[in-house]
PDB file of N, CA and C in Angstrom:
ATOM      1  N   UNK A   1       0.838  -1.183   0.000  1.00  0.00           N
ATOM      2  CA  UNK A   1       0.000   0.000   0.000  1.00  0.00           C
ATOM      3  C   UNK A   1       0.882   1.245   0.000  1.00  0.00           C
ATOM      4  N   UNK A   2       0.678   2.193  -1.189  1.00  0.00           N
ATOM      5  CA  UNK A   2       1.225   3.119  -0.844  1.00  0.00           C
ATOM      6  C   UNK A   2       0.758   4.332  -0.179  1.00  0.00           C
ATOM      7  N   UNK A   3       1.690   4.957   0.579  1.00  0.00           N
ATOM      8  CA  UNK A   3       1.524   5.759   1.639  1.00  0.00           C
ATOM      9  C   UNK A   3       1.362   7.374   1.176  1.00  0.00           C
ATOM     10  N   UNK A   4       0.760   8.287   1.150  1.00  0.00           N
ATOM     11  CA  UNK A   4       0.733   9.878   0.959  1.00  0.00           C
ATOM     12  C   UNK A   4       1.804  10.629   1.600  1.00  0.00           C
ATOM     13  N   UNK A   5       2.244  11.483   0.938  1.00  0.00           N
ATOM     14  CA  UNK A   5       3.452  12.396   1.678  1.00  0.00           C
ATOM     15  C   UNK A   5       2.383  13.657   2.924  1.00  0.00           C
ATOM     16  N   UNK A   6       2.493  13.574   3.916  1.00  0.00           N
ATOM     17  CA  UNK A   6       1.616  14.641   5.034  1.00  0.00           C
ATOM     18  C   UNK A   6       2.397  15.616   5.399  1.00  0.00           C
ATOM     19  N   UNK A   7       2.246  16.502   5.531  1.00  0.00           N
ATOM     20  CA  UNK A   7       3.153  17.623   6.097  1.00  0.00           C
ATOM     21  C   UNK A   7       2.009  18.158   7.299  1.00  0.00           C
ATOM     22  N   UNK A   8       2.694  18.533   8.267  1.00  0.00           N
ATOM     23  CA  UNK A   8       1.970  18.752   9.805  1.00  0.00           C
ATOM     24  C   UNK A   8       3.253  19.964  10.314  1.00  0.00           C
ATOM     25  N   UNK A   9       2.242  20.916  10.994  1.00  0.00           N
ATOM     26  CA  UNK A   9       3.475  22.098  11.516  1.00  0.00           C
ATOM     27  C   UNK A   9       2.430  22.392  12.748  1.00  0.00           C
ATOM     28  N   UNK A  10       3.731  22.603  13.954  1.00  0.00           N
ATOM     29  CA  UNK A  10       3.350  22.923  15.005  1.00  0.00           C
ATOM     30  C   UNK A  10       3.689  23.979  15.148  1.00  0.00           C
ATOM     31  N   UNK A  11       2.629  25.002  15.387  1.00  0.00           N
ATOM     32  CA  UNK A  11       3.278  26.341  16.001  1.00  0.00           C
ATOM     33  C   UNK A  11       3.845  26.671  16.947  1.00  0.00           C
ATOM     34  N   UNK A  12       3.726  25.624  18.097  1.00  0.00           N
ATOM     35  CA  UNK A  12       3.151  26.173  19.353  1.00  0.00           C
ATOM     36  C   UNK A  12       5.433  25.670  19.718  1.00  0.00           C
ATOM     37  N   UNK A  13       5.406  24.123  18.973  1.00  0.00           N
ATOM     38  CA  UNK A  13       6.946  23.899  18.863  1.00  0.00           C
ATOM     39  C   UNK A  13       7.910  24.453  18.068  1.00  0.00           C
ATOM     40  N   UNK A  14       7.556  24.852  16.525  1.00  0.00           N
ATOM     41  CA  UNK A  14       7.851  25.361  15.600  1.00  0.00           C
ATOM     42  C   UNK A  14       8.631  24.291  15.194  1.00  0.00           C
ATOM     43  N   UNK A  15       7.933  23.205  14.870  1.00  0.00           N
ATOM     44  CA  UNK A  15       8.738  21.912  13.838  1.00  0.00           C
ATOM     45  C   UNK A  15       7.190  21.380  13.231  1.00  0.00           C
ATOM     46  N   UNK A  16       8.339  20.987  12.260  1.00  0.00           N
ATOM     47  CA  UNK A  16       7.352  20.415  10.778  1.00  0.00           C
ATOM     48  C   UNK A  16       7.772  18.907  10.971  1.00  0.00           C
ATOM     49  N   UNK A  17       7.042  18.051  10.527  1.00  0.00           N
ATOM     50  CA  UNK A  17       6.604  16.629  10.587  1.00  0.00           C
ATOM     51  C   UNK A  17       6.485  16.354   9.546  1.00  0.00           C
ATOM     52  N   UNK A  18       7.398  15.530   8.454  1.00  0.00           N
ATOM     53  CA  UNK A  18       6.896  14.998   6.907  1.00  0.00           C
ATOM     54  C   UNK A  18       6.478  13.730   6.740  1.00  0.00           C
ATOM     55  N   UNK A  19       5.413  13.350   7.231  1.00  0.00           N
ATOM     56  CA  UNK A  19       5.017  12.174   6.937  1.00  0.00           C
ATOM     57  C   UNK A  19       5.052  11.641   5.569  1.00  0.00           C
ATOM     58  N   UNK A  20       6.177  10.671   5.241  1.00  0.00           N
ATOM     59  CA  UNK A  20       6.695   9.702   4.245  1.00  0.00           C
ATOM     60  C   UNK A  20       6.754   8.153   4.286  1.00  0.00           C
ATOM     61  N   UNK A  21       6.300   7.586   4.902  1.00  0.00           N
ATOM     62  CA  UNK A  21       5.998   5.948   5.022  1.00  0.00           C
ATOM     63  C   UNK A  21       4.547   5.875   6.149  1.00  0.00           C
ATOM     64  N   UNK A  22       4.153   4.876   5.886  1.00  0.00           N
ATOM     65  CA  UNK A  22       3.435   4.211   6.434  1.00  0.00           C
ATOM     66  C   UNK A  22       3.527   3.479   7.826  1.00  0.00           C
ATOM     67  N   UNK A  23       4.860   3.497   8.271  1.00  0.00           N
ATOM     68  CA  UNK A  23       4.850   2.610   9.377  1.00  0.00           C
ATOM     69  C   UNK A  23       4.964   3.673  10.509  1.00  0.00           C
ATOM     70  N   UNK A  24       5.117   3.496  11.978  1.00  0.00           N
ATOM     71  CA  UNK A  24       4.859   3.757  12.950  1.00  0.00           C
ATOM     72  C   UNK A  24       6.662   4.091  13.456  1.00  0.00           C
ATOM     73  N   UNK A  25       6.903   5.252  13.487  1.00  0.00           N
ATOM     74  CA  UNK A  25       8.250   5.565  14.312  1.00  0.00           C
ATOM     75  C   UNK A  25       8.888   4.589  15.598  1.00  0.00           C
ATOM     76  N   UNK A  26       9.945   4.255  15.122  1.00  0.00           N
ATOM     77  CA  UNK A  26      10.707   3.673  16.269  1.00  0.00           C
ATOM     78  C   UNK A  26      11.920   4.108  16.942  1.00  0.00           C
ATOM     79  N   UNK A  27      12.562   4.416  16.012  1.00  0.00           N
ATOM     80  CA  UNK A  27      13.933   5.691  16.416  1.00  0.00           C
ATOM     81  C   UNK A  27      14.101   6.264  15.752  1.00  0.00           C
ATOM     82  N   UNK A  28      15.303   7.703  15.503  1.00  0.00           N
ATOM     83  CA  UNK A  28      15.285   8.501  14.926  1.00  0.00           C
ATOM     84  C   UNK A  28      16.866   8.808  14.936  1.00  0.00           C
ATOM     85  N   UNK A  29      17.023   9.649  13.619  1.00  0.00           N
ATOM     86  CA  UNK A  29      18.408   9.563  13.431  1.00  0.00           C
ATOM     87  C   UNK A  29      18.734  11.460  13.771  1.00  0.00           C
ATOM     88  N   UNK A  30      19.592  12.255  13.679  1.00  0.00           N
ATOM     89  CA  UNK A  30      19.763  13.506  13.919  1.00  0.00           C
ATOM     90  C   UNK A  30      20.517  13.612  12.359  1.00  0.00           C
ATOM     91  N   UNK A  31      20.210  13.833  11.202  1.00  0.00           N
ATOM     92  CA  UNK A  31      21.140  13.710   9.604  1.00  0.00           C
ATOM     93  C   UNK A  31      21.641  15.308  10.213  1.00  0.00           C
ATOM     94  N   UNK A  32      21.170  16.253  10.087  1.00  0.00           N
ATOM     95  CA  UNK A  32      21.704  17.462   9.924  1.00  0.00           C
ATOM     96  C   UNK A  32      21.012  18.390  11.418  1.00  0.00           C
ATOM     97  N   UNK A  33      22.026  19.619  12.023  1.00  0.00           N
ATOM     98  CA  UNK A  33      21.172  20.270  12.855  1.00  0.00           C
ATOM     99  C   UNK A  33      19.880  20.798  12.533  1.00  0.00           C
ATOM    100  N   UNK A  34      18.885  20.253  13.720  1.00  0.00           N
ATOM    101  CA  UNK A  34      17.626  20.097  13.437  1.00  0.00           C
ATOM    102  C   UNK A  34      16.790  19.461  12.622  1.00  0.00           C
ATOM    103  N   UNK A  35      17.427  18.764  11.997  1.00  0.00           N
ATOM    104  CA  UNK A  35      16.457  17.416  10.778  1.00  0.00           C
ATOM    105  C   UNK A  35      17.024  16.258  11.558  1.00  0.00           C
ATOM    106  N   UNK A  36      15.701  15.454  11.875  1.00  0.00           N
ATOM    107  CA  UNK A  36      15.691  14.054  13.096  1.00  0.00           C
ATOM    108  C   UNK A  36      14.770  13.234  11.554  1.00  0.00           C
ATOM    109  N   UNK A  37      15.485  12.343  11.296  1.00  0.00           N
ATOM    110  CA  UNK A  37      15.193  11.141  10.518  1.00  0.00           C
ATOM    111  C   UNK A  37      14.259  10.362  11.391  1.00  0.00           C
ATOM    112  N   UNK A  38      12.742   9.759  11.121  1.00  0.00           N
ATOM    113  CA  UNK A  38      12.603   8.511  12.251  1.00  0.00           C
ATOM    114  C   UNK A  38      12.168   7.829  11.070  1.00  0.00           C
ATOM    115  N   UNK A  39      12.898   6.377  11.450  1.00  0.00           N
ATOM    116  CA  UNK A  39      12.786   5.317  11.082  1.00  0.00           C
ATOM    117  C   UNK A  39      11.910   4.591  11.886  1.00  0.00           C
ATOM    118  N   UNK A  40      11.044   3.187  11.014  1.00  0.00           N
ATOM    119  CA  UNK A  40      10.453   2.131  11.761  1.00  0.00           C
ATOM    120  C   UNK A  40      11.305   0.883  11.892  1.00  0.00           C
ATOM    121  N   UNK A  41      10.790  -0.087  12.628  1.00  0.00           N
ATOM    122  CA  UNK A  41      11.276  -1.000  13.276  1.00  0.00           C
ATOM    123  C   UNK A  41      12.306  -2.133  12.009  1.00  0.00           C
ATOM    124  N   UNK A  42      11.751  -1.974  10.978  1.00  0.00           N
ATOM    125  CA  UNK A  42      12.455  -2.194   9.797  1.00  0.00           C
ATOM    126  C   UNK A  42      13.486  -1.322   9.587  1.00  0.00           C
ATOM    127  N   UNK A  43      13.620  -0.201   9.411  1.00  0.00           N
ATOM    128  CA  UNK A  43      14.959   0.889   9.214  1.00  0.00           C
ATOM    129  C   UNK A  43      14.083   1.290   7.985  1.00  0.00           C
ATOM    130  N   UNK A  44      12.836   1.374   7.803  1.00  0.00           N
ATOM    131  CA  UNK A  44      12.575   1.893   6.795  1.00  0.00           C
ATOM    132  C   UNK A  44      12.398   3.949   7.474  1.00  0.00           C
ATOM    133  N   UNK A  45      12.544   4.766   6.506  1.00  0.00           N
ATOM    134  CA  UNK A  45      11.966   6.075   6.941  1.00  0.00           C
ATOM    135  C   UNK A  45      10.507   6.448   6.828  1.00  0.00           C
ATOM    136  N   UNK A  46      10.316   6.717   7.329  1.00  0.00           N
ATOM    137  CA  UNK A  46       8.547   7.459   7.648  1.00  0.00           C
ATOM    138  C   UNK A  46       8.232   8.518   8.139  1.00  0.00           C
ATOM    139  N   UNK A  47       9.550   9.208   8.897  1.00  0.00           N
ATOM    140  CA  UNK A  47       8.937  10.991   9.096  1.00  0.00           C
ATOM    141  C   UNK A  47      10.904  11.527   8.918  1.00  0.00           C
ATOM    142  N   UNK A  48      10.102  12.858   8.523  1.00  0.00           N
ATOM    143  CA  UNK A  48      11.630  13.722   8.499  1.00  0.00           C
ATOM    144  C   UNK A  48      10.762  15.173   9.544  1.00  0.00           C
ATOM    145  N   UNK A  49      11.537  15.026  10.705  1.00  0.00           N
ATOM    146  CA  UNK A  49      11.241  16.509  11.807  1.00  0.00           C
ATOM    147  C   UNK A  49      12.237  17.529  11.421  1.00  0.00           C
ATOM    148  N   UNK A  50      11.483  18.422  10.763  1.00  0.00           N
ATOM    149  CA  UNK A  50      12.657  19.820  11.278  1.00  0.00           C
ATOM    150  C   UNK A  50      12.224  20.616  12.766  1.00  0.00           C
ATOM    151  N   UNK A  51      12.892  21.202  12.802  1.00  0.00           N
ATOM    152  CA  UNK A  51      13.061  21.573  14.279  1.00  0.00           C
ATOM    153  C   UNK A  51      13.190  23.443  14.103  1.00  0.00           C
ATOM    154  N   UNK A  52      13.214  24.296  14.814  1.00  0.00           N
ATOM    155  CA  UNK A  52      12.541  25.919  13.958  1.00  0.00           C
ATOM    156  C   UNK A  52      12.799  25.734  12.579  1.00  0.00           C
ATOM    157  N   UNK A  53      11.795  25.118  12.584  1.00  0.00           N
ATOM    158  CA  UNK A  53      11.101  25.046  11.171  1.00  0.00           C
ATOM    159  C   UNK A  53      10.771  26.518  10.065  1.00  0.00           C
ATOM    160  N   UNK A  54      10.281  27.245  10.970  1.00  0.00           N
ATOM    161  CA  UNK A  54      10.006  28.639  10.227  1.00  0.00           C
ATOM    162  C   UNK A  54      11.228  29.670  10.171  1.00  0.00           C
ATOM    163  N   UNK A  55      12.494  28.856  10.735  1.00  0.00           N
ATOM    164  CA  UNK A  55      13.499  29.686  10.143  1.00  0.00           C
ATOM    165  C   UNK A  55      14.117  29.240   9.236  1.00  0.00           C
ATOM    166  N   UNK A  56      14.155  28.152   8.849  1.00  0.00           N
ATOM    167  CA  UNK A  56      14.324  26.934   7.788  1.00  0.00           C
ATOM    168  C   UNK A  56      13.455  27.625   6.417  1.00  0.00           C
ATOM    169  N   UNK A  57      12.206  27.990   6.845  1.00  0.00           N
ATOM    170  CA  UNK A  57      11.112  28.138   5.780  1.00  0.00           C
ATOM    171  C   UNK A  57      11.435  29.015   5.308  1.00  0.00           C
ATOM    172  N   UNK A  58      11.939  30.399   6.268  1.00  0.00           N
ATOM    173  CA  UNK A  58      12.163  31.722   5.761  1.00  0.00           C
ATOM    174  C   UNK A  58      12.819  31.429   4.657  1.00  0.00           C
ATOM    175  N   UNK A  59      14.412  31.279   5.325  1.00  0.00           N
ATOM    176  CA  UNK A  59      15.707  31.464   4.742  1.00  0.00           C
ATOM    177  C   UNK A  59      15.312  30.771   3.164  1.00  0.00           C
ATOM    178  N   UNK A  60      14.960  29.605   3.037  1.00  0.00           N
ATOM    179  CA  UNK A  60      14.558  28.712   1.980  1.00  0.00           C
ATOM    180  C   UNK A  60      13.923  29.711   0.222  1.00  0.00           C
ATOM    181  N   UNK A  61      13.037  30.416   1.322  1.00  0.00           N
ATOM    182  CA  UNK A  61      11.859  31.148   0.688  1.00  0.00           C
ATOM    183  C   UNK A  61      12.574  32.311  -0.071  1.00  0.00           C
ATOM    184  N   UNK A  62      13.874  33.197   0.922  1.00  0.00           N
ATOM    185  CA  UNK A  62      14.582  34.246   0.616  1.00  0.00           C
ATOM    186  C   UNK A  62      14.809  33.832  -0.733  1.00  0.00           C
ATOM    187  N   UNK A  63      16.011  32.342  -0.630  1.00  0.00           N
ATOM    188  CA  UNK A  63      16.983  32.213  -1.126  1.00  0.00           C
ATOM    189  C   UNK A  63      16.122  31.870  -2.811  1.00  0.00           C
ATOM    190  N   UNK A  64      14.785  31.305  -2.493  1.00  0.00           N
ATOM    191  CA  UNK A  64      13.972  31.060  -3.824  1.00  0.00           C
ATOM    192  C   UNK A  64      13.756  32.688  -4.964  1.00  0.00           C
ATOM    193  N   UNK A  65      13.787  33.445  -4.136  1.00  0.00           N
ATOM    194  CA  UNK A  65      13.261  34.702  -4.466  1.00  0.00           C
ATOM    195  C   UNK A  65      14.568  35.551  -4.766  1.00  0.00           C
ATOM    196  N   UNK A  66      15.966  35.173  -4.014  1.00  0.00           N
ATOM    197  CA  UNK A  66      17.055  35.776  -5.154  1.00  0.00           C
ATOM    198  C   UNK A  66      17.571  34.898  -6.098  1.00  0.00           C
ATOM    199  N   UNK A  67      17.156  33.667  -6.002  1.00  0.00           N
ATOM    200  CA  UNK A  67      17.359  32.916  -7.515  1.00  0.00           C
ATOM    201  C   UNK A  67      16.484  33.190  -8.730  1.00  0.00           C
ATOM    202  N   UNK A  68      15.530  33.326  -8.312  1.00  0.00           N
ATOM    203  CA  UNK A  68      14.444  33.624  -8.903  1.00  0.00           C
ATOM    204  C   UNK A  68      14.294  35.323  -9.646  1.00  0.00           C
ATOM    205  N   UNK A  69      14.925  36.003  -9.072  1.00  0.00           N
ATOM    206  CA  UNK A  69      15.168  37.935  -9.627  1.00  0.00           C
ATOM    207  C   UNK A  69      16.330  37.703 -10.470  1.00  0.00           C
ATOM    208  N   UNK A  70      17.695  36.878 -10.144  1.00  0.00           N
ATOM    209  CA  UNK A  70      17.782  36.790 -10.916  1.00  0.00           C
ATOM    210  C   UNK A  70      18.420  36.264 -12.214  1.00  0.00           C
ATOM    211  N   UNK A  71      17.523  34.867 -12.125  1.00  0.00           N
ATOM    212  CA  UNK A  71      17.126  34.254 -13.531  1.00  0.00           C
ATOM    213  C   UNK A  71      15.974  35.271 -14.452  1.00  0.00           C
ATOM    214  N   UNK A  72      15.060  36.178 -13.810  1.00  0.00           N
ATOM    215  CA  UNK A  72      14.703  36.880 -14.451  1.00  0.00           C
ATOM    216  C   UNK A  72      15.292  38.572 -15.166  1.00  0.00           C
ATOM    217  N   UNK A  73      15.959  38.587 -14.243  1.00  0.00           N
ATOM    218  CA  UNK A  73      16.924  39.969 -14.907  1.00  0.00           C
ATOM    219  C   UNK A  73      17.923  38.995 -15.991  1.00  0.00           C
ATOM    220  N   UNK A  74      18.406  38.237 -15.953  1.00  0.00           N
ATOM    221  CA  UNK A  74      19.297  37.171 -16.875  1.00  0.00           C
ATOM    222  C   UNK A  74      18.453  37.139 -18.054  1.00  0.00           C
ATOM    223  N   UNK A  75      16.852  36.500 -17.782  1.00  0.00           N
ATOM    224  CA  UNK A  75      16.585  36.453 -18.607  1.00  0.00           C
ATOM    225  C   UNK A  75      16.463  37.613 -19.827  1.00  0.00           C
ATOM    226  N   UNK A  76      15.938  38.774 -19.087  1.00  0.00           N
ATOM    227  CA  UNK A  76      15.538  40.218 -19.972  1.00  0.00           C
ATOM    228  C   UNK A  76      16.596  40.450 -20.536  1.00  0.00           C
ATOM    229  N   UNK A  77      17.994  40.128 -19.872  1.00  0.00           N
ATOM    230  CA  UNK A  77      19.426  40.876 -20.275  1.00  0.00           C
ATOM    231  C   UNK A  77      19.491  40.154 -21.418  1.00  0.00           C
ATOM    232  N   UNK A  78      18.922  38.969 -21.593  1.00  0.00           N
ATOM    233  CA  UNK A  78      19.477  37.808 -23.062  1.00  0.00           C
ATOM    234  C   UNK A  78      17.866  38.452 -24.189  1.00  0.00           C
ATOM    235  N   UNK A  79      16.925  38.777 -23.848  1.00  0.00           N
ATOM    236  CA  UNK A  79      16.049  39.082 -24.629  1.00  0.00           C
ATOM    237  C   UNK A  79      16.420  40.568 -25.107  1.00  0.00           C
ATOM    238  N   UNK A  80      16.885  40.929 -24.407  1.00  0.00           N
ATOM    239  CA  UNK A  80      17.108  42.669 -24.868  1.00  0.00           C
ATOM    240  C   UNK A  80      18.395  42.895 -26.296  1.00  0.00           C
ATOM    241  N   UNK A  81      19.208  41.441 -26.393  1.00  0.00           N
ATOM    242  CA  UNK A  81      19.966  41.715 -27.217  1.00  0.00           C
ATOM    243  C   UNK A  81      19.623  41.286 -28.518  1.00  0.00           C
TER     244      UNK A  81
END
């Protein structure tokens, strides 16, 4: 059976929850500061926790929005010639 990707955010903790498998958390790994891997009893993965999550989101969001200005000034600079 396949499983839906869930995304869940706590305000109140400020971590996000990515529900990615189906099975039931058993331990959890720490991959990077503030991203906790949990695995089930298999070693399969089923959630990825970030941890201040909404500073994660910001920065993410910035960094979309100066890639994004500019691939579009790039772009005009190649249309203008």
């Amino acid at each position: 059976m396949k499983s839906k990707l869930k995304v869940k955010y706590s305000p109140d903790a400020d971590a996000m929850i990515i529900t990615v498998g189906s099975g039931r958390p058993d331990h959890g790994d720490e991959k990077a500061p503030g991203v906790i891997m949990h695995y089930d009893k298999n070693n399969e993965l089923v959630e990825i926790e970030i941890l201040d999550a909404s500073e994660l989101i910001s920065a993410t969001v910035r960094q979309m929005a100066k890639t994004t200005k500019k691939a579009l000034i790039h772009a005009e600079a190649s249309s203008s010639c």
